[in-house]
PDB file of N, CA and C in Angstrom:
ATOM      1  N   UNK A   1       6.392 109.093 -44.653  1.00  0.00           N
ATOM      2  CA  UNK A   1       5.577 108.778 -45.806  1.00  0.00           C
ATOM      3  C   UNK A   1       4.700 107.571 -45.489  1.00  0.00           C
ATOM      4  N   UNK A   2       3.068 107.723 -45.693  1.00  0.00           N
ATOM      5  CA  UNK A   2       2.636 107.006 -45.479  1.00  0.00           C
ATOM      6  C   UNK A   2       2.487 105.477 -47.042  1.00  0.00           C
ATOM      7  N   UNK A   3       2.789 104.542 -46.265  1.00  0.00           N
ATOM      8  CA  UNK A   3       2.272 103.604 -47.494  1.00  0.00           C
ATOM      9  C   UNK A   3       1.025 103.596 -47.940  1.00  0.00           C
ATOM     10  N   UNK A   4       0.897 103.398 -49.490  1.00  0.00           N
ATOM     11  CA  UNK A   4      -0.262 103.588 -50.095  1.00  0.00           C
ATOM     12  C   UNK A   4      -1.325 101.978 -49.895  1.00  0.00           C
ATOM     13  N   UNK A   5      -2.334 101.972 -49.250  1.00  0.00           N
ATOM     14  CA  UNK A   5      -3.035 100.944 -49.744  1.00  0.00           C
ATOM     15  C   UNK A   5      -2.879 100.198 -50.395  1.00  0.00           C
ATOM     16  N   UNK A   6      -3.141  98.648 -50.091  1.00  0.00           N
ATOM     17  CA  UNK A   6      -2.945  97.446 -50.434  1.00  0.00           C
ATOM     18  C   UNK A   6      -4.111  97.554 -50.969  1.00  0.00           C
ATOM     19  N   UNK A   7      -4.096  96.924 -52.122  1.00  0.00           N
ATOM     20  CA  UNK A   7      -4.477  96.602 -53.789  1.00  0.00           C
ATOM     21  C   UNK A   7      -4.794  95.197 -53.883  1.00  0.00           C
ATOM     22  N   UNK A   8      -5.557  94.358 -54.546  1.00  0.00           N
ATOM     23  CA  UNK A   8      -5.602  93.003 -54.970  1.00  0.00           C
ATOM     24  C   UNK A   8      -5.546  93.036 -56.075  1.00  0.00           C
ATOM     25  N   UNK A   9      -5.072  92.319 -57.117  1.00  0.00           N
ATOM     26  CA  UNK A   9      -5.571  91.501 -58.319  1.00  0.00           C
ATOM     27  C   UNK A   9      -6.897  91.343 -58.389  1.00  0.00           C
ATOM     28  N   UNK A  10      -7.947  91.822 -59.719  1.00  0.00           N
ATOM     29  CA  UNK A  10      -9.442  91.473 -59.796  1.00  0.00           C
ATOM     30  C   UNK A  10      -9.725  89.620 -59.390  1.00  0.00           C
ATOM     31  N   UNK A  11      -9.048  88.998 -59.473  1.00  0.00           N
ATOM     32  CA  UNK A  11      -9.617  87.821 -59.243  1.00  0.00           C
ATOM     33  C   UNK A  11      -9.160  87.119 -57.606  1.00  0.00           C
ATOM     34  N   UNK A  12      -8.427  88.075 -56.843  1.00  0.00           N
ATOM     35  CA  UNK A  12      -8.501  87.977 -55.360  1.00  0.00           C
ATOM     36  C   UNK A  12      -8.947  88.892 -54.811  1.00  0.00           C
ATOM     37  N   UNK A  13      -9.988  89.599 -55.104  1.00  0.00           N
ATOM     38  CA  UNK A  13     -10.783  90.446 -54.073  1.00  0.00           C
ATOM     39  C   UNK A  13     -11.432  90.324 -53.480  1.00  0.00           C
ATOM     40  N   UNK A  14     -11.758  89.303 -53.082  1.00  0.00           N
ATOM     41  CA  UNK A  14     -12.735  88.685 -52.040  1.00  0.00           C
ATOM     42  C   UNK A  14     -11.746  88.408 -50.807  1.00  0.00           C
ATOM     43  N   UNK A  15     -10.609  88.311 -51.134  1.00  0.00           N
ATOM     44  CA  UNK A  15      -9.724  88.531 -49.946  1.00  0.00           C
ATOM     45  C   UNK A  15      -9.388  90.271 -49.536  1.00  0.00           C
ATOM     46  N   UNK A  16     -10.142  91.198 -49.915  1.00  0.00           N
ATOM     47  CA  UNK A  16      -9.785  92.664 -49.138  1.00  0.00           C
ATOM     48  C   UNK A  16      -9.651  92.634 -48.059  1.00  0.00           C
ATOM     49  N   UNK A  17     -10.749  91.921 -47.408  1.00  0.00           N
ATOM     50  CA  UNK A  17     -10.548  92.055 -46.202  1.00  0.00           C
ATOM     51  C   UNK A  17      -9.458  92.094 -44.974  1.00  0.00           C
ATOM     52  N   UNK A  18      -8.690  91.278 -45.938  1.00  0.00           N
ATOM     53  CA  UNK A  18      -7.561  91.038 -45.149  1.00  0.00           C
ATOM     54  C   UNK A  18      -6.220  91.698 -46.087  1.00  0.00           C
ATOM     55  N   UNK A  19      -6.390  92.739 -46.234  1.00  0.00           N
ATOM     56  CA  UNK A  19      -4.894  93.635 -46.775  1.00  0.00           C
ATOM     57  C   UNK A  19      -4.427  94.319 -45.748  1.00  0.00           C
ATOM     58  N   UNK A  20      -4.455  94.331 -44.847  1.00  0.00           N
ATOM     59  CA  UNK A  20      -3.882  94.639 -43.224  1.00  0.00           C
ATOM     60  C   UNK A  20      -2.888  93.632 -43.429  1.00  0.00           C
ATOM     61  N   UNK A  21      -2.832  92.250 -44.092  1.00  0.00           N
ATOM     62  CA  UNK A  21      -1.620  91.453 -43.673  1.00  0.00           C
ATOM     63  C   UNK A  21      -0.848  91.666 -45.133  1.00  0.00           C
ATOM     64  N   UNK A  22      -1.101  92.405 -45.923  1.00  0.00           N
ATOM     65  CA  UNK A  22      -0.260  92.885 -47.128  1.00  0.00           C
ATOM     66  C   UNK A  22       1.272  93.552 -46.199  1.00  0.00           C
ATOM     67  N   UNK A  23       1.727  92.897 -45.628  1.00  0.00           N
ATOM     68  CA  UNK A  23       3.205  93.940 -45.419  1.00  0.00           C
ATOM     69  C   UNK A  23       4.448  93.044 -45.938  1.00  0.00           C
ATOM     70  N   UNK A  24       5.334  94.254 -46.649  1.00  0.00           N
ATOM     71  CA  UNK A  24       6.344  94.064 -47.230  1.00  0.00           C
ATOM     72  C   UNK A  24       7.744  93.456 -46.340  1.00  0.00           C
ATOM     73  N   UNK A  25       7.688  93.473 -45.113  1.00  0.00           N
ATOM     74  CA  UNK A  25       8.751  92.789 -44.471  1.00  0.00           C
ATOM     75  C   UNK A  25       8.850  91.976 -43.641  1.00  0.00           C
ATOM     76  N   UNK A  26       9.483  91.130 -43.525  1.00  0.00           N
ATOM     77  CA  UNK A  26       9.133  90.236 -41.947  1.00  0.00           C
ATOM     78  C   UNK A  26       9.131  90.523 -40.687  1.00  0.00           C
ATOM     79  N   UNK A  27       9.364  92.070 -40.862  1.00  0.00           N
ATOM     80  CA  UNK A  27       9.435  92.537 -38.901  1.00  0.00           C
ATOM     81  C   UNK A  27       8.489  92.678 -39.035  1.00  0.00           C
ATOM     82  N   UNK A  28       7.298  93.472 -40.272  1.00  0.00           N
ATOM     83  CA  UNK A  28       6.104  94.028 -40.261  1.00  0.00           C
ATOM     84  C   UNK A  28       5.250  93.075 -40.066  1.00  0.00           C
ATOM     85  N   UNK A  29       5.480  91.952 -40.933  1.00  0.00           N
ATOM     86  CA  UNK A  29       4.561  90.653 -40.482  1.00  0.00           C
ATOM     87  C   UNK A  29       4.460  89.909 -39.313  1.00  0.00           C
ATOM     88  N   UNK A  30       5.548  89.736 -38.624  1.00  0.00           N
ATOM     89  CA  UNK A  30       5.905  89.427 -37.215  1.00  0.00           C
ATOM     90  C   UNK A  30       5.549  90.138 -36.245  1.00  0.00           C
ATOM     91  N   UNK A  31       5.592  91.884 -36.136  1.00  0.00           N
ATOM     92  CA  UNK A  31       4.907  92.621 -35.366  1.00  0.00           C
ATOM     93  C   UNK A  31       3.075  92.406 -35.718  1.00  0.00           C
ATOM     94  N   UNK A  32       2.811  92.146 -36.673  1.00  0.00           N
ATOM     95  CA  UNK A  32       1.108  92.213 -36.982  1.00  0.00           C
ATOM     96  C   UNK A  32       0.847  90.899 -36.177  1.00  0.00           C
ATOM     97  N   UNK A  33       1.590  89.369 -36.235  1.00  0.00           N
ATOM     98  CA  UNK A  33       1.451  88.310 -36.007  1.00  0.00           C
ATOM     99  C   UNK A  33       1.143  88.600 -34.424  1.00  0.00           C
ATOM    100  N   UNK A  34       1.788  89.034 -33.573  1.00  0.00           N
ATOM    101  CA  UNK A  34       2.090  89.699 -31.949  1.00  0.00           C
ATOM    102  C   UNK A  34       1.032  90.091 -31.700  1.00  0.00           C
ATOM    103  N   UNK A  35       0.923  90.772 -32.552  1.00  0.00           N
ATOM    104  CA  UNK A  35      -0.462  92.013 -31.970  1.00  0.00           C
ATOM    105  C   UNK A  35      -1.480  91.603 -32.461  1.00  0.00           C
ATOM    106  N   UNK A  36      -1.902  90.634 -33.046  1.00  0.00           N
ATOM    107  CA  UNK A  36      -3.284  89.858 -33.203  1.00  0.00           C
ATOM    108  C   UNK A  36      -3.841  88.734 -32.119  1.00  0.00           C
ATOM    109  N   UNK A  37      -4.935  88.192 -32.177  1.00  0.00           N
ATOM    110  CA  UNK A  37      -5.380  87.604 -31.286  1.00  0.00           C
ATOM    111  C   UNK A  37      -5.529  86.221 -32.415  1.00  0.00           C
ATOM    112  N   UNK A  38      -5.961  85.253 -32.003  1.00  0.00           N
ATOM    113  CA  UNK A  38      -5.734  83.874 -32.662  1.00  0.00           C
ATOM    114  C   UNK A  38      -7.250  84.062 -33.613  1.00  0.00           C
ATOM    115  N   UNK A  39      -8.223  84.495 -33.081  1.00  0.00           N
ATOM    116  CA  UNK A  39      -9.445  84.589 -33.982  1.00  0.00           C
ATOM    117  C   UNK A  39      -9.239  85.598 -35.112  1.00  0.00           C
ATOM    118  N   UNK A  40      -8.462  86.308 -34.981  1.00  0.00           N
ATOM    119  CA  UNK A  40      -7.937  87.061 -36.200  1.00  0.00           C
ATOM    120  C   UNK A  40      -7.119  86.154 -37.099  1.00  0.00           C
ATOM    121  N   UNK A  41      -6.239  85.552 -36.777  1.00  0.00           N
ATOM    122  CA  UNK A  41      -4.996  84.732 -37.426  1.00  0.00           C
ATOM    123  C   UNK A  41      -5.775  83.791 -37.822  1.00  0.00           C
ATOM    124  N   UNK A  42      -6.829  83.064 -37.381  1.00  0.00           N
ATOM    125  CA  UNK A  42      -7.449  82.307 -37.492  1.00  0.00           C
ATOM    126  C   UNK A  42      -8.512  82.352 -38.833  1.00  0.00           C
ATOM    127  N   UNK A  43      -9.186  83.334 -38.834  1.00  0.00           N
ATOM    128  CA  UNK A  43      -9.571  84.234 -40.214  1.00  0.00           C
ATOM    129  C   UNK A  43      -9.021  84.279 -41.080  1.00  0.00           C
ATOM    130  N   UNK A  44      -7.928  85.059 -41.060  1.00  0.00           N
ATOM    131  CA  UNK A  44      -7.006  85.361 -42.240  1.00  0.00           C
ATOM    132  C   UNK A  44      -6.805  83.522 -43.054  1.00  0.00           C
ATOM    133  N   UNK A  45      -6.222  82.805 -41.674  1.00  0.00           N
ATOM    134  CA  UNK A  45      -5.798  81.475 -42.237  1.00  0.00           C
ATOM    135  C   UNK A  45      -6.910  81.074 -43.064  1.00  0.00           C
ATOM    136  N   UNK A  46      -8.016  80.866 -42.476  1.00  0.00           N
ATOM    137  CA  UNK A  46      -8.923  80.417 -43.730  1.00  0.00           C
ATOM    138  C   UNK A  46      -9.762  81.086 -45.180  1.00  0.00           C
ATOM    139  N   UNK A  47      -9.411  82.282 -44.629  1.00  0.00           N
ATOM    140  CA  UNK A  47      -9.627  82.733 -46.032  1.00  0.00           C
ATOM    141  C   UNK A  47      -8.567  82.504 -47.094  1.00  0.00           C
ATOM    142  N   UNK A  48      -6.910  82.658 -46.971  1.00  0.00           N
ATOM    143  CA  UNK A  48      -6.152  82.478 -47.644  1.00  0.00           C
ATOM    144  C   UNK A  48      -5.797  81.107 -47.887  1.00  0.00           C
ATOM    145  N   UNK A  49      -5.845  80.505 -46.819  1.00  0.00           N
ATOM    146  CA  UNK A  49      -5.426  78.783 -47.298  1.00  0.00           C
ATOM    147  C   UNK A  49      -5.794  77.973 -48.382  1.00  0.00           C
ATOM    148  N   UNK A  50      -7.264  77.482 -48.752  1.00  0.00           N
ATOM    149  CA  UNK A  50      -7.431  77.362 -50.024  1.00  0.00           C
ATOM    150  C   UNK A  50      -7.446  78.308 -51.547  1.00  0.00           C
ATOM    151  N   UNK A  51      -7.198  79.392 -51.279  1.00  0.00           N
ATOM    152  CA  UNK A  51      -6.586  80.293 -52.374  1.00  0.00           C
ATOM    153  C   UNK A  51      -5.445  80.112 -52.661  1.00  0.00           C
ATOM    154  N   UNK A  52      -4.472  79.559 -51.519  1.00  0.00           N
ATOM    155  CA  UNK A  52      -2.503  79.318 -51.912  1.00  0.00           C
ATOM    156  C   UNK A  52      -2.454  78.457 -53.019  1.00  0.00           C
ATOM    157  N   UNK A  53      -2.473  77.910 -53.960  1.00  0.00           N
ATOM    158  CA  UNK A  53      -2.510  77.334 -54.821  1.00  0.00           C
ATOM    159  C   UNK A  53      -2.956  77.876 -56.371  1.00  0.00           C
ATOM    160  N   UNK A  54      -4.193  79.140 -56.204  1.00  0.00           N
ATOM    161  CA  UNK A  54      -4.784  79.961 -57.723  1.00  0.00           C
ATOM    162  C   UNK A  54      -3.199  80.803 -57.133  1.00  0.00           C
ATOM    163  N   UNK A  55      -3.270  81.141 -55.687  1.00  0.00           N
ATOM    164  CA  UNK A  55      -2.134  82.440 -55.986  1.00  0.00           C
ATOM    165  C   UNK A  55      -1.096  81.891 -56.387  1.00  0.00           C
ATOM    166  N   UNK A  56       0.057  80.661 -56.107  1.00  0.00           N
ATOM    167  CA  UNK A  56       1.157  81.043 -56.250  1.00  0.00           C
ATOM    168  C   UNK A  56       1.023  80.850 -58.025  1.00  0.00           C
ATOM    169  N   UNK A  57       0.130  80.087 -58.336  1.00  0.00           N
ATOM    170  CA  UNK A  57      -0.466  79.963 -59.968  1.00  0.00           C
ATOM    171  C   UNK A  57      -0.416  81.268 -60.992  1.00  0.00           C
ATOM    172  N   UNK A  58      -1.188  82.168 -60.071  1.00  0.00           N
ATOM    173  CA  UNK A  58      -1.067  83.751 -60.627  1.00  0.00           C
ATOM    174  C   UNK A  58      -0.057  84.609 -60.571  1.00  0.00           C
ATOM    175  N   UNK A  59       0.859  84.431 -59.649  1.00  0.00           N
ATOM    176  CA  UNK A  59       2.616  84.996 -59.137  1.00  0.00           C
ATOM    177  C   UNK A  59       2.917  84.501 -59.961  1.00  0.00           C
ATOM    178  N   UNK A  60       2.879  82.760 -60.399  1.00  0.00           N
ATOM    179  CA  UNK A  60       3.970  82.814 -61.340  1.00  0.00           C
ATOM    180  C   UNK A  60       4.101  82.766 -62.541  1.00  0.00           C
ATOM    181  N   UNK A  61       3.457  83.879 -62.968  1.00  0.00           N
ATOM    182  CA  UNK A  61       3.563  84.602 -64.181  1.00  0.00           C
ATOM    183  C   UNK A  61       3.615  86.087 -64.686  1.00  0.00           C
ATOM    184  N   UNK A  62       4.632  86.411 -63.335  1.00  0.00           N
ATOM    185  CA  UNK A  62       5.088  87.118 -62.580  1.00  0.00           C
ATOM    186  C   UNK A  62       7.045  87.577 -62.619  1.00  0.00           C
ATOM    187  N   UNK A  63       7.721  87.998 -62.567  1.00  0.00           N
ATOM    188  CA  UNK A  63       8.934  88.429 -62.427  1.00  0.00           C
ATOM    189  C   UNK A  63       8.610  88.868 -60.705  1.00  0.00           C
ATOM    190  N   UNK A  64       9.527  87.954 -59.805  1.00  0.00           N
ATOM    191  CA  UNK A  64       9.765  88.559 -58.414  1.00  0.00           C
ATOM    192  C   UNK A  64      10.189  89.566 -58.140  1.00  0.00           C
ATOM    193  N   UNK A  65      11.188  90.271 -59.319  1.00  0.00           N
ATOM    194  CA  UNK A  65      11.609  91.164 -58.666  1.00  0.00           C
ATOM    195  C   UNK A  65      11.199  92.289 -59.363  1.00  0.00           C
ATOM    196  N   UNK A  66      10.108  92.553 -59.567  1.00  0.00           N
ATOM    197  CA  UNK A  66       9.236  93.435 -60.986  1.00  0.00           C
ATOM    198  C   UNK A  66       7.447  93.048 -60.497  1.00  0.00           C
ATOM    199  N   UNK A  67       7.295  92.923 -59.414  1.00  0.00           N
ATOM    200  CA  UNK A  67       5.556  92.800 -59.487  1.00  0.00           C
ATOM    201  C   UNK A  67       4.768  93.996 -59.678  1.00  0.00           C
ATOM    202  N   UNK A  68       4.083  94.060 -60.152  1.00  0.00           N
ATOM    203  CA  UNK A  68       3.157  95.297 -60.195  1.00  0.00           C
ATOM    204  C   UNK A  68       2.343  95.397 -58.781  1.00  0.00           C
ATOM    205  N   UNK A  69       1.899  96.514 -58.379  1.00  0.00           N
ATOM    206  CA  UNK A  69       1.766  96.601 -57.033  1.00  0.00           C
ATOM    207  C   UNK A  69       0.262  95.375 -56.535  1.00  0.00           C
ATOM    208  N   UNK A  70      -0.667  94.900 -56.991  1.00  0.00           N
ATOM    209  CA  UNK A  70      -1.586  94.181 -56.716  1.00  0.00           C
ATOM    210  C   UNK A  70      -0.993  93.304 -56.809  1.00  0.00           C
ATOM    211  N   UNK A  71       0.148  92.226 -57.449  1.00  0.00           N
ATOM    212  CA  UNK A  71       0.552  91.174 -57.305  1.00  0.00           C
ATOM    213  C   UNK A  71       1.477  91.587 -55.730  1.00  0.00           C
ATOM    214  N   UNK A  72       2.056  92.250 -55.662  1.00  0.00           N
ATOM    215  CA  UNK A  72       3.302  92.489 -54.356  1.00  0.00           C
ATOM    216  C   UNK A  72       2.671  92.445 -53.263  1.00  0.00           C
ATOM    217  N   UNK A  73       1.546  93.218 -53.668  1.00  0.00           N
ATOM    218  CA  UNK A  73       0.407  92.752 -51.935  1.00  0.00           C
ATOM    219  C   UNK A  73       0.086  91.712 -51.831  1.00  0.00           C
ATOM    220  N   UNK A  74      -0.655  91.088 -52.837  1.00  0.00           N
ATOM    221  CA  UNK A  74      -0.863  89.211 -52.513  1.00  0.00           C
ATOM    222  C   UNK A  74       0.160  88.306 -52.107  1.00  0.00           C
ATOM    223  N   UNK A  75       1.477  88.919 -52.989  1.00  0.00           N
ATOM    224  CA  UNK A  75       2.774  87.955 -52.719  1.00  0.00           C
ATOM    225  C   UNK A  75       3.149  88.320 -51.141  1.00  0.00           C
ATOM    226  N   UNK A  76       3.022  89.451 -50.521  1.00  0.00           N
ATOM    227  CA  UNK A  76       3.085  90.029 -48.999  1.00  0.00           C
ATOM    228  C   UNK A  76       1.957  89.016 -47.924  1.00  0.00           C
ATOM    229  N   UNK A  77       0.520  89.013 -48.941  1.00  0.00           N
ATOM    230  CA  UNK A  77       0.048  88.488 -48.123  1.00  0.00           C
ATOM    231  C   UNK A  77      -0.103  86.913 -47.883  1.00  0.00           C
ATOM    232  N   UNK A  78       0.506  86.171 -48.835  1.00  0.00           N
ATOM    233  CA  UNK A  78       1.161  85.084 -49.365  1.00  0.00           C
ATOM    234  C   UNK A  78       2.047  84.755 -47.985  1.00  0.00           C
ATOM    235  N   UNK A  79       3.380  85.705 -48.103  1.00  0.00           N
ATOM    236  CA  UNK A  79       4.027  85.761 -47.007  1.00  0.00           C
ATOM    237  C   UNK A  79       3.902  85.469 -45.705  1.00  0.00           C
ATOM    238  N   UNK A  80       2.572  86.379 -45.067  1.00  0.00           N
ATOM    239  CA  UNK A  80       2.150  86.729 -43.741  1.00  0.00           C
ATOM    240  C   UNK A  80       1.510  85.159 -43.467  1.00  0.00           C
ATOM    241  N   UNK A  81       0.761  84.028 -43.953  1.00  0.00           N
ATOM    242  CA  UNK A  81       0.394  82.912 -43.833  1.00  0.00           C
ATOM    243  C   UNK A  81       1.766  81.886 -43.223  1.00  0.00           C
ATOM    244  N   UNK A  82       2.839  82.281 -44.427  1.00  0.00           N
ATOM    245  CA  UNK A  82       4.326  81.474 -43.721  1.00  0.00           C
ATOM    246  C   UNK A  82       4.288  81.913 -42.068  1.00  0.00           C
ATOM    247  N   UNK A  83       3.763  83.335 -41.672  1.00  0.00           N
ATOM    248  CA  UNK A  83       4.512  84.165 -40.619  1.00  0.00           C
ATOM    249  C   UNK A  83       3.346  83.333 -39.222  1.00  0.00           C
ATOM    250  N   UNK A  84       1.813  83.271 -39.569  1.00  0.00           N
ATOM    251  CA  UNK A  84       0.965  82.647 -38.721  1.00  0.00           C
ATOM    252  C   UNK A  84       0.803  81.134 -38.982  1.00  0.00           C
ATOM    253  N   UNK A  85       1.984  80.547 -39.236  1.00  0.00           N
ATOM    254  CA  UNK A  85       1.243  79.336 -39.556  1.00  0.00           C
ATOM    255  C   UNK A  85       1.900  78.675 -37.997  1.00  0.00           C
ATOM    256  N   UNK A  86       3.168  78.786 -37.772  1.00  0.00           N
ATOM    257  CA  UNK A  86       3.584  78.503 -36.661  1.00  0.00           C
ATOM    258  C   UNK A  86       2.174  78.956 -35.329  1.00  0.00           C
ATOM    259  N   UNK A  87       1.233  79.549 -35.223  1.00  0.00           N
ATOM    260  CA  UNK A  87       0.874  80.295 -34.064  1.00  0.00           C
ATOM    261  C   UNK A  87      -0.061  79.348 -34.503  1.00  0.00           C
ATOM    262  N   UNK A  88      -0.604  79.133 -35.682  1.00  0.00           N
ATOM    263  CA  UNK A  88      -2.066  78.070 -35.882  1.00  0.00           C
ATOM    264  C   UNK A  88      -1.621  76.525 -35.719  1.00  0.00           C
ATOM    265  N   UNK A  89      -0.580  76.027 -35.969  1.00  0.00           N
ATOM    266  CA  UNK A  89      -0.225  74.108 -35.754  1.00  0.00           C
ATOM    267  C   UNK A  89       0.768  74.058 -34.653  1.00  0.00           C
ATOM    268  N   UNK A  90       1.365  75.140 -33.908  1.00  0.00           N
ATOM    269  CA  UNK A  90       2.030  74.876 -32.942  1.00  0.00           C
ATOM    270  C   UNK A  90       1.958  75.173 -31.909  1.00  0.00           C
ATOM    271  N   UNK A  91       1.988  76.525 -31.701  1.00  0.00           N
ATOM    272  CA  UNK A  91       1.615  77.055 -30.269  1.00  0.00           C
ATOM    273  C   UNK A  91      -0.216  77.297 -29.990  1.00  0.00           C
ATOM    274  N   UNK A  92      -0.637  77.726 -30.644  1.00  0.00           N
ATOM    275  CA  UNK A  92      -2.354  78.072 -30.520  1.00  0.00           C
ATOM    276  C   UNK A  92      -2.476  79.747 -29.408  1.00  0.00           C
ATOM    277  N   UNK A  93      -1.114  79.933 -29.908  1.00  0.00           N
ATOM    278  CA  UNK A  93      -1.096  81.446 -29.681  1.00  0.00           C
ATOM    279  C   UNK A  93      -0.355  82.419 -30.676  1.00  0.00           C
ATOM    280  N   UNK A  94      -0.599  83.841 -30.669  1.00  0.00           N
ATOM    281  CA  UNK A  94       0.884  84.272 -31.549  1.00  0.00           C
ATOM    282  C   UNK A  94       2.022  84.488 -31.258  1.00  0.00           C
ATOM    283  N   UNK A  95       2.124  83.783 -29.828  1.00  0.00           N
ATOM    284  CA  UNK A  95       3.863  84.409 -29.800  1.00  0.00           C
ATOM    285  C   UNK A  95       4.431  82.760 -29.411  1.00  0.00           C
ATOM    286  N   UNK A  96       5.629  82.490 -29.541  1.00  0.00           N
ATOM    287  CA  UNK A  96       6.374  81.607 -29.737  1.00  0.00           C
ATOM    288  C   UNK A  96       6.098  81.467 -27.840  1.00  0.00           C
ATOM    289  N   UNK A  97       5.206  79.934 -27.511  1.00  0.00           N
ATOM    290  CA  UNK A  97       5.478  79.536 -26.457  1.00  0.00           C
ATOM    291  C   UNK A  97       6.473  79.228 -25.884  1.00  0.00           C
ATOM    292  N   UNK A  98       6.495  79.751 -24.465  1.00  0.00           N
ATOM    293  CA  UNK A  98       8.253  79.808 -23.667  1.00  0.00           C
ATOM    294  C   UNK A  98       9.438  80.471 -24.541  1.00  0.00           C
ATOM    295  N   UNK A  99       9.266  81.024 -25.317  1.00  0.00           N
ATOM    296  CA  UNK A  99      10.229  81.806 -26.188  1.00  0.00           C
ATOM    297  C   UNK A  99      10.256  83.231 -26.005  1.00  0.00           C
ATOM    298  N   UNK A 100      11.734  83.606 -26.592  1.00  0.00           N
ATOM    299  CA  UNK A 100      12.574  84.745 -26.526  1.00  0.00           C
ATOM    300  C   UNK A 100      11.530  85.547 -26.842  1.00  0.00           C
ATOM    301  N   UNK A 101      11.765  87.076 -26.529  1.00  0.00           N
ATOM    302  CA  UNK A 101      10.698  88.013 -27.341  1.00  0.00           C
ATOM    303  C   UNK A 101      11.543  88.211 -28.759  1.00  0.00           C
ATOM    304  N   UNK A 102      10.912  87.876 -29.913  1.00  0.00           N
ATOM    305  CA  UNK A 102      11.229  88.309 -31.064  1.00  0.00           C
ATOM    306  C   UNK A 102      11.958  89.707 -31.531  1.00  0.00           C
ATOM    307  N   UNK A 103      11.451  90.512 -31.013  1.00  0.00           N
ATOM    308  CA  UNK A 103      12.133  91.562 -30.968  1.00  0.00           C
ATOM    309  C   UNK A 103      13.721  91.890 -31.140  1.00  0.00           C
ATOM    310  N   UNK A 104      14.109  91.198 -29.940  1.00  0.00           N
ATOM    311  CA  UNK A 104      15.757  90.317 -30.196  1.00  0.00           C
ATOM    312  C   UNK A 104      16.416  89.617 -31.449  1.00  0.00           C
ATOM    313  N   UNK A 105      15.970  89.479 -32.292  1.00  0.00           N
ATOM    314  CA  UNK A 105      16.031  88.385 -33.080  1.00  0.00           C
ATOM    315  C   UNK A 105      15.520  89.679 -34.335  1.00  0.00           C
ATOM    316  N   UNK A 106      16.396  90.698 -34.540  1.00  0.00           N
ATOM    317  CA  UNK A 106      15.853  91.622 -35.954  1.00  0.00           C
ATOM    318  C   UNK A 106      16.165  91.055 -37.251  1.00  0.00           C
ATOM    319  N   UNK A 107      15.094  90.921 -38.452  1.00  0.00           N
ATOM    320  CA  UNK A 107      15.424  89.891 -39.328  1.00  0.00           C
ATOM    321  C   UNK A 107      16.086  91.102 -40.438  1.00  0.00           C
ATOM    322  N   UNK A 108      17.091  90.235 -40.767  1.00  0.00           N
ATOM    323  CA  UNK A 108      17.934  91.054 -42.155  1.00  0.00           C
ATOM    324  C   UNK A 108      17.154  91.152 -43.397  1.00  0.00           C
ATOM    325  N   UNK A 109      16.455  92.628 -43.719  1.00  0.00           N
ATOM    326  CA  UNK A 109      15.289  92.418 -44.262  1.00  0.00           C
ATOM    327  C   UNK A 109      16.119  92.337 -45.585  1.00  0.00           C
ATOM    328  N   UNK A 110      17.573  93.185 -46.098  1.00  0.00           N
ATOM    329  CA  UNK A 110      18.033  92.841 -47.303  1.00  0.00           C
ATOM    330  C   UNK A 110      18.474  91.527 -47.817  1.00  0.00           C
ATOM    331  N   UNK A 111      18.455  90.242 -46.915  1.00  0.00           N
ATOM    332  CA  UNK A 111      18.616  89.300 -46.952  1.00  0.00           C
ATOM    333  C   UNK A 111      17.648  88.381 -48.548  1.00  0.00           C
ATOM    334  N   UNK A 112      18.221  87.828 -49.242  1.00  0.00           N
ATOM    335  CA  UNK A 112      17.911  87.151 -50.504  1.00  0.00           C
ATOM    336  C   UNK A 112      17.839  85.666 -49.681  1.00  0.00           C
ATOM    337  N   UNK A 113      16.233  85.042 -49.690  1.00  0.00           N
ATOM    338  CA  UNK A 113      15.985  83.771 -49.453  1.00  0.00           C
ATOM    339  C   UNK A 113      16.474  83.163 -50.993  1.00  0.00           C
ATOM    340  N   UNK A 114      17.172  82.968 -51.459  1.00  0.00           N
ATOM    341  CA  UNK A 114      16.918  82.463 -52.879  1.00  0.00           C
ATOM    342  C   UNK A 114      17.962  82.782 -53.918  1.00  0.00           C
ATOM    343  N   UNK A 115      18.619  81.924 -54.503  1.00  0.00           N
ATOM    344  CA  UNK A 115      19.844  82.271 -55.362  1.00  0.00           C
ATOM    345  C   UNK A 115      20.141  82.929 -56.206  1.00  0.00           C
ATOM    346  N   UNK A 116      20.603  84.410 -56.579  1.00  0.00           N
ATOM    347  CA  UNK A 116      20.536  85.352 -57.563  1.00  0.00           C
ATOM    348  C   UNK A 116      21.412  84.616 -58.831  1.00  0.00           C
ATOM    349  N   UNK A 117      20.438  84.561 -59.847  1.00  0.00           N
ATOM    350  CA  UNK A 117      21.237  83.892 -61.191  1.00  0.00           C
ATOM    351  C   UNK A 117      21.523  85.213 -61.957  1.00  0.00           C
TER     352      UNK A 117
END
């Protein structure tokens, strides 16, 4: 089954361009992170960076675990910025200099960052 197209919210659509980094998991974001080149990551970073602030503004008025699908892509692509930020202030590549291949390292995608009340 193919996934359906990433969606924005009317007042982040000027970020379409970048719904390629709309993915729902951290292997997906981590494999996209790999397979980009830094002028890509580099893009994305500045288009989204001064928007992090209207977005997490607009998420949170939001239920996390209930987004409607245009919020879940922003909150994905929200995500994918955590995933390149390491490759933009640390290495100035995308893969973890002198490091393991990631691959090794499969992230527990059912894993809860965050305390279920």
């Amino acid at each position: 089954m193919t996934p359906s197209p990433a969606v924005l919210p009317a007042a982040f659509a000027d970020l379409a361009p970048f719904t390629a980094w709309a993915l729902p998991t951290e292997t997906a974001r981590n494999r996209r992170r790999l397979a980009s080149d830094m002028g890509e990551i580099r893009a994305f970073a500045e288009a989204m960076l001064p928007r992090l602030d209207a977005i997490a503004a607009h998420l949170d008025g939001f239920d996390l675990d209930a987004l409607p699908k245009p919020e879940a892509d922003l909150f994905a692509m929200m995500l994918s910025v955590a995933e390149i930020a390491p490759a933009i202030e640390s290495y100035d590549q995308p893969a973890v200099c002198d490091g393991y291949d990631s691959a090794r390292f499969p992230a527990v995608e059912s894993h809860r960052l965050r305390p279920a009340f």
